[in-house]
PDB file of N, CA and C in Angstrom:
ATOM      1  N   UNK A   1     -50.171 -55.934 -44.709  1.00  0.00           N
ATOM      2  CA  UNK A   1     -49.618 -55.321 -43.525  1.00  0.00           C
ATOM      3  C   UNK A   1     -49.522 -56.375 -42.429  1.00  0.00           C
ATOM      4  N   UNK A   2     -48.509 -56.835 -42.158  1.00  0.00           N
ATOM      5  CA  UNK A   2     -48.119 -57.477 -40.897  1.00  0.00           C
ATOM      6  C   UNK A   2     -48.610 -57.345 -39.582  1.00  0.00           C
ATOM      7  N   UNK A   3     -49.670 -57.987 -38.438  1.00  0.00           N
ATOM      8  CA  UNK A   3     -49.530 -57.360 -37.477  1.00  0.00           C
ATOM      9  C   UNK A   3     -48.406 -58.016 -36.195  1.00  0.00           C
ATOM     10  N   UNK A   4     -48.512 -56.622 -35.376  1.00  0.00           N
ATOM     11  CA  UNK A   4     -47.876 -56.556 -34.325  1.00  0.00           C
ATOM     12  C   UNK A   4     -48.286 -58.071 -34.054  1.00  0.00           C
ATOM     13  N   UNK A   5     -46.519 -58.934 -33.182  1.00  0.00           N
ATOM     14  CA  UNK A   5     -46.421 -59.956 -32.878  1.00  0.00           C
ATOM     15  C   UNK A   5     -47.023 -59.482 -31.045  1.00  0.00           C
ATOM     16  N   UNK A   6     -47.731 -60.383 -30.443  1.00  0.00           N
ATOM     17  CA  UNK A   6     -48.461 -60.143 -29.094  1.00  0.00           C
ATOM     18  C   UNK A   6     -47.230 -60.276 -28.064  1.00  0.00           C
ATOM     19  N   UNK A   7     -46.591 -61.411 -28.083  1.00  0.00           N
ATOM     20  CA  UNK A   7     -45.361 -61.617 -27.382  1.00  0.00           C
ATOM     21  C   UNK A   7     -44.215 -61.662 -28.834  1.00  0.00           C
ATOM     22  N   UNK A   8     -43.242 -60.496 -27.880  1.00  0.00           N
ATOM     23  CA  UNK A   8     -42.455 -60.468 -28.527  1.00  0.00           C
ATOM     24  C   UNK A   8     -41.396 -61.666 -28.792  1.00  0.00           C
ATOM     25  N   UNK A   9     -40.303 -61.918 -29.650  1.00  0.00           N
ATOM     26  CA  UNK A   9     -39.399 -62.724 -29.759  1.00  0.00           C
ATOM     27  C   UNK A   9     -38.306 -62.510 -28.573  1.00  0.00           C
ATOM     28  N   UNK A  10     -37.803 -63.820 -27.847  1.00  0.00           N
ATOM     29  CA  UNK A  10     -37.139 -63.969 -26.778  1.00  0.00           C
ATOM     30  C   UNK A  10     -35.466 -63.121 -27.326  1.00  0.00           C
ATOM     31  N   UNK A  11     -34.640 -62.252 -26.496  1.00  0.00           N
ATOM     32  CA  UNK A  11     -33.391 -62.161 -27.494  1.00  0.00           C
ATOM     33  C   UNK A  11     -32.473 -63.320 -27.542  1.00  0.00           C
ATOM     34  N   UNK A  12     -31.977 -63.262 -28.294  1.00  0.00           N
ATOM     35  CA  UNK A  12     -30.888 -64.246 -29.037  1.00  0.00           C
ATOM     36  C   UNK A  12     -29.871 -64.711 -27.512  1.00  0.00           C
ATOM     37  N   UNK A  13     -29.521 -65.920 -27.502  1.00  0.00           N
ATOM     38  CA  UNK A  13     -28.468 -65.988 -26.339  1.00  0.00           C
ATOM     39  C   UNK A  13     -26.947 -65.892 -27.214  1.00  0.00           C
ATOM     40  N   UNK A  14     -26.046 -65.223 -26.110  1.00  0.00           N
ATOM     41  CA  UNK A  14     -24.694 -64.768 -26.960  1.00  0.00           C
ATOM     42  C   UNK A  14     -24.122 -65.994 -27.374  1.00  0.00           C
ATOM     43  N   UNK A  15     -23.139 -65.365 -28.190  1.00  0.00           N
ATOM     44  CA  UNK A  15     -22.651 -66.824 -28.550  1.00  0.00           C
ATOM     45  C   UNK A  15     -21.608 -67.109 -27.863  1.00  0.00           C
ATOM     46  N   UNK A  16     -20.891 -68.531 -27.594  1.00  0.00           N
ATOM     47  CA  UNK A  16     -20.030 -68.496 -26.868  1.00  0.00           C
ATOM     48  C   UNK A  16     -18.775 -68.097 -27.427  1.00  0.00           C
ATOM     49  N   UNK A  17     -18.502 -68.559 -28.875  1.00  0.00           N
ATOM     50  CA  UNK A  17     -17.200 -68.277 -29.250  1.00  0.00           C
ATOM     51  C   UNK A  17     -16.969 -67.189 -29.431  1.00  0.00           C
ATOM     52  N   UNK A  18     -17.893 -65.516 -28.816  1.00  0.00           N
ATOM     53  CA  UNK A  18     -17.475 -64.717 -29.068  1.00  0.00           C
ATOM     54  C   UNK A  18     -17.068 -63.924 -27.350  1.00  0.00           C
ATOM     55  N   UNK A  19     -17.101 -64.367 -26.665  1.00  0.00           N
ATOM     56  CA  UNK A  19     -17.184 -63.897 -25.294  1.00  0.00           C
ATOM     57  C   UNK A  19     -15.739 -63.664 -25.383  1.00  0.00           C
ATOM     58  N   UNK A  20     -15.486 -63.572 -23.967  1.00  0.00           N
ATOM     59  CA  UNK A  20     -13.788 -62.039 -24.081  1.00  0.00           C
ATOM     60  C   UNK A  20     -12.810 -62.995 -23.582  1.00  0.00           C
ATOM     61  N   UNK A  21     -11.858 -63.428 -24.213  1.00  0.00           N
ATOM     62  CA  UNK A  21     -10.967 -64.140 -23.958  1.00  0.00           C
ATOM     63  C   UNK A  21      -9.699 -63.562 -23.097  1.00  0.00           C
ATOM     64  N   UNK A  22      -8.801 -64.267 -22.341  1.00  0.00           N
ATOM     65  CA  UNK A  22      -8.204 -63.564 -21.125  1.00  0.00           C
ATOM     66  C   UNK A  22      -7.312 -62.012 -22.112  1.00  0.00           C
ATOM     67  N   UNK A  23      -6.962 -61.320 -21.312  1.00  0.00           N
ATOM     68  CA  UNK A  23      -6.539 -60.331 -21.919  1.00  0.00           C
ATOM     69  C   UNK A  23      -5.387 -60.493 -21.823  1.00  0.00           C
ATOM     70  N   UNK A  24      -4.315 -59.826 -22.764  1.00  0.00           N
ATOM     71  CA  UNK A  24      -3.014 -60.299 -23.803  1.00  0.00           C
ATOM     72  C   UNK A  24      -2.230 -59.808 -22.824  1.00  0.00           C
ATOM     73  N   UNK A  25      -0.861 -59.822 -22.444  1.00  0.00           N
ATOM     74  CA  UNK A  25       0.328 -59.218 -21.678  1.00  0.00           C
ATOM     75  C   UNK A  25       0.776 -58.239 -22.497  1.00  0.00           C
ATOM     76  N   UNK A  26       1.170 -57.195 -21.985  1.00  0.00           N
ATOM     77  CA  UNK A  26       2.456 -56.008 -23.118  1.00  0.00           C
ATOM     78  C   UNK A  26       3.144 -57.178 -23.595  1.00  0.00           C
ATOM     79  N   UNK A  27       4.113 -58.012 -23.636  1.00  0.00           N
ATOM     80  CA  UNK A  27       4.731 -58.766 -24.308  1.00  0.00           C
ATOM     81  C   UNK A  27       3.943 -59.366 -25.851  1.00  0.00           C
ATOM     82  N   UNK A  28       2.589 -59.934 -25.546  1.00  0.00           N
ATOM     83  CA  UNK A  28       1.993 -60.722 -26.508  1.00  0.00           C
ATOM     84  C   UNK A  28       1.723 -59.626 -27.166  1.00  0.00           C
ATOM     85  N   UNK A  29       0.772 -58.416 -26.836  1.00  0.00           N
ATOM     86  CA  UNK A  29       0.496 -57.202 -27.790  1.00  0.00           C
ATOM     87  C   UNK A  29       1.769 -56.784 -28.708  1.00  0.00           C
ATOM     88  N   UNK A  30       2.911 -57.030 -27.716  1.00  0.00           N
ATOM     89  CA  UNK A  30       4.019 -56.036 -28.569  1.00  0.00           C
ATOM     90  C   UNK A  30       4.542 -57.059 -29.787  1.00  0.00           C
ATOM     91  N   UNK A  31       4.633 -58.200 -29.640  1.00  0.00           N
ATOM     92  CA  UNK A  31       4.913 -59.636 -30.318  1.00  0.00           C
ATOM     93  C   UNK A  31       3.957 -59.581 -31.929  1.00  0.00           C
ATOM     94  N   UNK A  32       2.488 -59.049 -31.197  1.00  0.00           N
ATOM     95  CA  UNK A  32       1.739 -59.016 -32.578  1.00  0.00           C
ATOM     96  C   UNK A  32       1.985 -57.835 -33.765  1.00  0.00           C
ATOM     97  N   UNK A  33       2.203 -56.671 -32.604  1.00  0.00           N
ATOM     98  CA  UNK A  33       2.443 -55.103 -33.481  1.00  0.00           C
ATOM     99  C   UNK A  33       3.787 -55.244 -33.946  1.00  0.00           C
ATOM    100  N   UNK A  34       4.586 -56.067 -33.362  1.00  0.00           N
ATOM    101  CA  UNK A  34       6.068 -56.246 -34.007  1.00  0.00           C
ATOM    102  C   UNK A  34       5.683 -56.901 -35.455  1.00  0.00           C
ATOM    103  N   UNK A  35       5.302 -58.146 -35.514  1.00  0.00           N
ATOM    104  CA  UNK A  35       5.127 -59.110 -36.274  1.00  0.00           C
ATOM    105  C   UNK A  35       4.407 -58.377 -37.661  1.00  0.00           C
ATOM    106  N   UNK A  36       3.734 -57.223 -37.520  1.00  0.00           N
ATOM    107  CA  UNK A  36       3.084 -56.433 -38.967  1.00  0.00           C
ATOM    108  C   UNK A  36       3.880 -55.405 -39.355  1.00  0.00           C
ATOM    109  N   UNK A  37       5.463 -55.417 -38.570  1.00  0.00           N
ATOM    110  CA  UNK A  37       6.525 -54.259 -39.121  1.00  0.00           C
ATOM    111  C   UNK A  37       6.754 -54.834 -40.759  1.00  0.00           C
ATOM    112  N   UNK A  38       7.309 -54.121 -41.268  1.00  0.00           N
ATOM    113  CA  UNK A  38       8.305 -55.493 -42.450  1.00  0.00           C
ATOM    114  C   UNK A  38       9.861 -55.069 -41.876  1.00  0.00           C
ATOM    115  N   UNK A  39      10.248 -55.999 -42.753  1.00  0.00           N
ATOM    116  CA  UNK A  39      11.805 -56.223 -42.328  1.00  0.00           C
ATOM    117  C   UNK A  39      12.563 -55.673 -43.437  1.00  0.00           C
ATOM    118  N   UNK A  40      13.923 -55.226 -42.892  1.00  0.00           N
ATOM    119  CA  UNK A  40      14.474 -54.888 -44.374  1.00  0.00           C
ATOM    120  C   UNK A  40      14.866 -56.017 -44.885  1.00  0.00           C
ATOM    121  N   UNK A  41      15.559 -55.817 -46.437  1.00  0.00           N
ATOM    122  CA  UNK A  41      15.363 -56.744 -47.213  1.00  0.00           C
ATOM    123  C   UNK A  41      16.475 -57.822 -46.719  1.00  0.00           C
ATOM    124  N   UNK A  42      16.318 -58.955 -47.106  1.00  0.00           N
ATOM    125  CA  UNK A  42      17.354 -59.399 -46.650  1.00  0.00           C
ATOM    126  C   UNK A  42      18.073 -59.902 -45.455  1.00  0.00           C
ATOM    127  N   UNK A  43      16.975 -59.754 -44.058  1.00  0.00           N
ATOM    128  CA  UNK A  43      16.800 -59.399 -42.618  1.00  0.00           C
ATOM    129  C   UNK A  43      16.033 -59.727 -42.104  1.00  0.00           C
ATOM    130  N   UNK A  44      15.441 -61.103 -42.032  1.00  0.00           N
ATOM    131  CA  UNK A  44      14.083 -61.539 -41.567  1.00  0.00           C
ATOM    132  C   UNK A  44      14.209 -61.292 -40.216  1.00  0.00           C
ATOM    133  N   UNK A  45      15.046 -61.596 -39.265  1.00  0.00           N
ATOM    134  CA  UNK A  45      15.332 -61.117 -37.793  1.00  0.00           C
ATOM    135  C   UNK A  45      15.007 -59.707 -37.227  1.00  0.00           C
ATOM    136  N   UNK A  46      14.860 -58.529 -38.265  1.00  0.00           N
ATOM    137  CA  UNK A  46      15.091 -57.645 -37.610  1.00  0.00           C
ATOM    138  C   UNK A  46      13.923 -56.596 -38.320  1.00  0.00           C
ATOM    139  N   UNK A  47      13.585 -55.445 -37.744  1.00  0.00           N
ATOM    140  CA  UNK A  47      12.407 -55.494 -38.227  1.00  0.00           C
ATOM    141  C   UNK A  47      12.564 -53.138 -38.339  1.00  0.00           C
ATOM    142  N   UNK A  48      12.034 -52.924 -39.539  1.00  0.00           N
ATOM    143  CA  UNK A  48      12.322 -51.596 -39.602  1.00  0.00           C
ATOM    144  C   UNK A  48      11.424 -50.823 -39.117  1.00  0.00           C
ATOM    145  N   UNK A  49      11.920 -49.550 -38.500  1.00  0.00           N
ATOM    146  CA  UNK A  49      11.388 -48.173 -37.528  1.00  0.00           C
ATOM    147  C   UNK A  49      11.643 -47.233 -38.087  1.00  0.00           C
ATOM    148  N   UNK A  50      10.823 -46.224 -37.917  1.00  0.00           N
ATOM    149  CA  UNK A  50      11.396 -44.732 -38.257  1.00  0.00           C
ATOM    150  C   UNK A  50      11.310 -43.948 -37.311  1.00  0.00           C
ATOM    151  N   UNK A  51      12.575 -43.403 -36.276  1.00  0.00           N
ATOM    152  CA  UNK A  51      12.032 -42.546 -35.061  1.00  0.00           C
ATOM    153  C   UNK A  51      12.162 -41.113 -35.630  1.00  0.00           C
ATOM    154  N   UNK A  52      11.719 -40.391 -35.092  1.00  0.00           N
ATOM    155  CA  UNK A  52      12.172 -38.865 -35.185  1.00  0.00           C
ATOM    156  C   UNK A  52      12.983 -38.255 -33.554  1.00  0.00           C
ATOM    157  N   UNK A  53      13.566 -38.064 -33.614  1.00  0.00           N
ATOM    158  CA  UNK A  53      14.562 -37.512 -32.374  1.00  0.00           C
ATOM    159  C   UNK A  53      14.987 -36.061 -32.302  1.00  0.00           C
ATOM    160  N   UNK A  54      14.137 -35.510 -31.237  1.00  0.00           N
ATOM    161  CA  UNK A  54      14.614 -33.856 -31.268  1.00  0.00           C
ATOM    162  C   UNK A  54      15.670 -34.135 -29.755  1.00  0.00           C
ATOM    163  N   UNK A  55      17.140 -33.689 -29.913  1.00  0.00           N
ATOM    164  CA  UNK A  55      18.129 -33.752 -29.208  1.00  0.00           C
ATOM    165  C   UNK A  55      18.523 -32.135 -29.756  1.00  0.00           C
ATOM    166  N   UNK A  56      19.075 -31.849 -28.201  1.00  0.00           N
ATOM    167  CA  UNK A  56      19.671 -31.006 -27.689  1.00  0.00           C
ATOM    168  C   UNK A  56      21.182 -31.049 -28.908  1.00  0.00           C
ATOM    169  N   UNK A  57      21.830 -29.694 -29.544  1.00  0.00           N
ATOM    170  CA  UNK A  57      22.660 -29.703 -30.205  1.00  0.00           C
ATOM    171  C   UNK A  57      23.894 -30.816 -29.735  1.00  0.00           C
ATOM    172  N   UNK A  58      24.146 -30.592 -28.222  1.00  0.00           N
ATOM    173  CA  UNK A  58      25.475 -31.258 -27.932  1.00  0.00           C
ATOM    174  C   UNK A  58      25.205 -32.154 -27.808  1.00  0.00           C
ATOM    175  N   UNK A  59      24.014 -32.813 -27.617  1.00  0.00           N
ATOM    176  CA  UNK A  59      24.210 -34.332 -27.864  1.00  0.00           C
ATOM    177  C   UNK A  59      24.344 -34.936 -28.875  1.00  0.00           C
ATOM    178  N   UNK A  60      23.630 -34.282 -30.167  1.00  0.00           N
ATOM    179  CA  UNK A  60      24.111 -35.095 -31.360  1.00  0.00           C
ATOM    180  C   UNK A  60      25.404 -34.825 -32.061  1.00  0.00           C
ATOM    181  N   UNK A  61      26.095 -33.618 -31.184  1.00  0.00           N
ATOM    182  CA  UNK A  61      27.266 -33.771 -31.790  1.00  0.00           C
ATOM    183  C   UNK A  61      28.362 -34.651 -30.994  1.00  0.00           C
ATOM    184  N   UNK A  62      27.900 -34.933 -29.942  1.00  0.00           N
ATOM    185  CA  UNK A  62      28.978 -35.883 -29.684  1.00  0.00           C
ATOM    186  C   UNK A  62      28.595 -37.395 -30.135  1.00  0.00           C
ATOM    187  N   UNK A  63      27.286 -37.648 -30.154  1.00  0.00           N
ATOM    188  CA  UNK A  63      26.814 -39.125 -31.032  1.00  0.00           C
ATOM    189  C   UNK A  63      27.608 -39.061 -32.795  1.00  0.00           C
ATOM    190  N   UNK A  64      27.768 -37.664 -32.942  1.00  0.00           N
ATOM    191  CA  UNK A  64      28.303 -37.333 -34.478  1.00  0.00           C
ATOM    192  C   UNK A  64      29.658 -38.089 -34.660  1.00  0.00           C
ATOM    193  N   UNK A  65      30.237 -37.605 -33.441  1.00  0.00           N
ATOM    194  CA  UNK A  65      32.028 -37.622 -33.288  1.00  0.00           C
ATOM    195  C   UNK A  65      32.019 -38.822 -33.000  1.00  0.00           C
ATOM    196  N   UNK A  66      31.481 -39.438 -32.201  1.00  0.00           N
ATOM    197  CA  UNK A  66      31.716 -40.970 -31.841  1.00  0.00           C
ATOM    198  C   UNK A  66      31.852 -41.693 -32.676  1.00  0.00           C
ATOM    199  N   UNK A  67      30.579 -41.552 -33.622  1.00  0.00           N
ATOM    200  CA  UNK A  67      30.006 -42.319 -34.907  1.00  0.00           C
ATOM    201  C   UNK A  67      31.400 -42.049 -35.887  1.00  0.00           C
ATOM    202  N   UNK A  68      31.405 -40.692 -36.091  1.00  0.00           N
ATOM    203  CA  UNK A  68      33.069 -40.640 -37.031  1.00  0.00           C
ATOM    204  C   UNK A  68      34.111 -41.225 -36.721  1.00  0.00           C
ATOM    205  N   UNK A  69      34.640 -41.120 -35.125  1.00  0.00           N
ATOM    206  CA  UNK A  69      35.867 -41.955 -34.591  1.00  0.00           C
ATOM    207  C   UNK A  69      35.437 -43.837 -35.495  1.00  0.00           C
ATOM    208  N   UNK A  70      34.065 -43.851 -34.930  1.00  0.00           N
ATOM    209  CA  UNK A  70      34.125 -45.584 -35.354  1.00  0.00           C
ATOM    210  C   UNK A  70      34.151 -46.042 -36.530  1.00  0.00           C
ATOM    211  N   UNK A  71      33.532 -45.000 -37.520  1.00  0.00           N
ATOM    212  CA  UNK A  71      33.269 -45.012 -38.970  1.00  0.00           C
ATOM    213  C   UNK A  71      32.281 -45.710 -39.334  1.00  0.00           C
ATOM    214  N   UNK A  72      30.912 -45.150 -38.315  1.00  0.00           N
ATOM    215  CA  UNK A  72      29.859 -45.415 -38.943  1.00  0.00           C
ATOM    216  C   UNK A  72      29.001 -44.442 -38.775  1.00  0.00           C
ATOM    217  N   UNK A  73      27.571 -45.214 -39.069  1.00  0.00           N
ATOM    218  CA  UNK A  73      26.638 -43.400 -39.274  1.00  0.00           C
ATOM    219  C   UNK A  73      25.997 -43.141 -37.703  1.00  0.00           C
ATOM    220  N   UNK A  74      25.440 -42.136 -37.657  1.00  0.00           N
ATOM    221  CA  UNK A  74      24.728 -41.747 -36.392  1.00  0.00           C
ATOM    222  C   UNK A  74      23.575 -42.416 -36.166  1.00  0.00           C
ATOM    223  N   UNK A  75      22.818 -43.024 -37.461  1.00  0.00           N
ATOM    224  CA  UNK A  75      21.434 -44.261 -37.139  1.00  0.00           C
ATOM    225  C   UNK A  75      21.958 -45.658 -36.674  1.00  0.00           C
ATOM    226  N   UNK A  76      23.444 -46.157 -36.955  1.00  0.00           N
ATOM    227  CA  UNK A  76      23.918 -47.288 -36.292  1.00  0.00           C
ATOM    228  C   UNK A  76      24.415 -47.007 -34.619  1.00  0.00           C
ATOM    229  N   UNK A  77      24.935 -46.330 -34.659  1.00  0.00           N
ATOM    230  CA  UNK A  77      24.952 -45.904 -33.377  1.00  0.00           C
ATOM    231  C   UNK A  77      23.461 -45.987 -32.162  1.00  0.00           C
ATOM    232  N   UNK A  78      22.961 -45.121 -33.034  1.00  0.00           N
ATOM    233  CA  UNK A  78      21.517 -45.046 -31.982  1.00  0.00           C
ATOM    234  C   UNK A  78      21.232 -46.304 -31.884  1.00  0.00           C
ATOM    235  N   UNK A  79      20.871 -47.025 -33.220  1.00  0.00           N
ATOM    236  CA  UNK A  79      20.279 -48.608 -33.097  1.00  0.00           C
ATOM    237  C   UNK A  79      21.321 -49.284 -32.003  1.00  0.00           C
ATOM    238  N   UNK A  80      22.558 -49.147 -31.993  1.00  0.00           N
ATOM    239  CA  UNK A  80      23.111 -50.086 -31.309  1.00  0.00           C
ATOM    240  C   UNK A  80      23.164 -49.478 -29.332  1.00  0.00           C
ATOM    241  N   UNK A  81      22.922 -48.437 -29.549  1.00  0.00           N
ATOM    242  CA  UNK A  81      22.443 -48.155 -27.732  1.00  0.00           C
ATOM    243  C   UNK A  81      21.237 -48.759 -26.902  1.00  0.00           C
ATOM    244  N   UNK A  82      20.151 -48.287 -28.398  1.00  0.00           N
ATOM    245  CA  UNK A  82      18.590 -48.850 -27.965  1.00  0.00           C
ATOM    246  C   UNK A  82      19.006 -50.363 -27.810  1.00  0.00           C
ATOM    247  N   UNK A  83      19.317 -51.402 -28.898  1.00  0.00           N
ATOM    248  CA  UNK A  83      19.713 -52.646 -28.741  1.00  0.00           C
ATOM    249  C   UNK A  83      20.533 -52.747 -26.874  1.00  0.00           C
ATOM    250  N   UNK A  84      21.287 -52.120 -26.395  1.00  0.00           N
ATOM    251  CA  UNK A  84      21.934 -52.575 -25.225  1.00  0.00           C
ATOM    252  C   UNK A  84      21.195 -51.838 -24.097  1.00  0.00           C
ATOM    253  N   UNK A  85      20.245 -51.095 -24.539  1.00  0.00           N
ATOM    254  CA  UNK A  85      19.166 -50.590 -22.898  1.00  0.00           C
ATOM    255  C   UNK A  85      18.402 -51.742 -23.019  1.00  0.00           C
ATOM    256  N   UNK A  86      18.207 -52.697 -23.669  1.00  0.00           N
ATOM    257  CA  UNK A  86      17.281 -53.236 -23.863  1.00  0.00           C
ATOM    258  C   UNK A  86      17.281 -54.298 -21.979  1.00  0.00           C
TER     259      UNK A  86
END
């Protein structure tokens, strides 16, 4: 049976390489959470999402009609609005 140490052990001093390094900008955070998307194939530039979008009937039918006038789908469309709010 071990006895009780009289003076206890001093605690440990922290370490340095773990102390809090400056904190990241929205840019650098978004840079990292971007960077673990994958890309579609073929597309290293660009990087895949899945939104879900609850819209009001008349709006997706006129995103519908647009998309038909141009002859493309209603997910190129959206991508290409979000791309120009940017």
């Amino acid at each position: 049976m071990a006895k009780p140490a009289i003076y206890p052990e001093p605690p440990p001093e922290p370490r340095k390489d773990l102390q809090k390094a400056a904190p990241l900008t929205p840019e650098q955070v978004a840079k990292k959470v971007t960077d673990k998307r994958p890309s579609p194939v073929g597309q290293p530039t660009k990087v895949e999402i899945t939104l879900r979008l609850v819209l009001p009937r008349p709006v997706l039918e006129g995103l519908s009609a647009k998309a038909i006038r141009e002859g493309r789908n209603v997910e190129a469309l959206v991508a290409e609005i979000l791309s120009a709010a940017k």
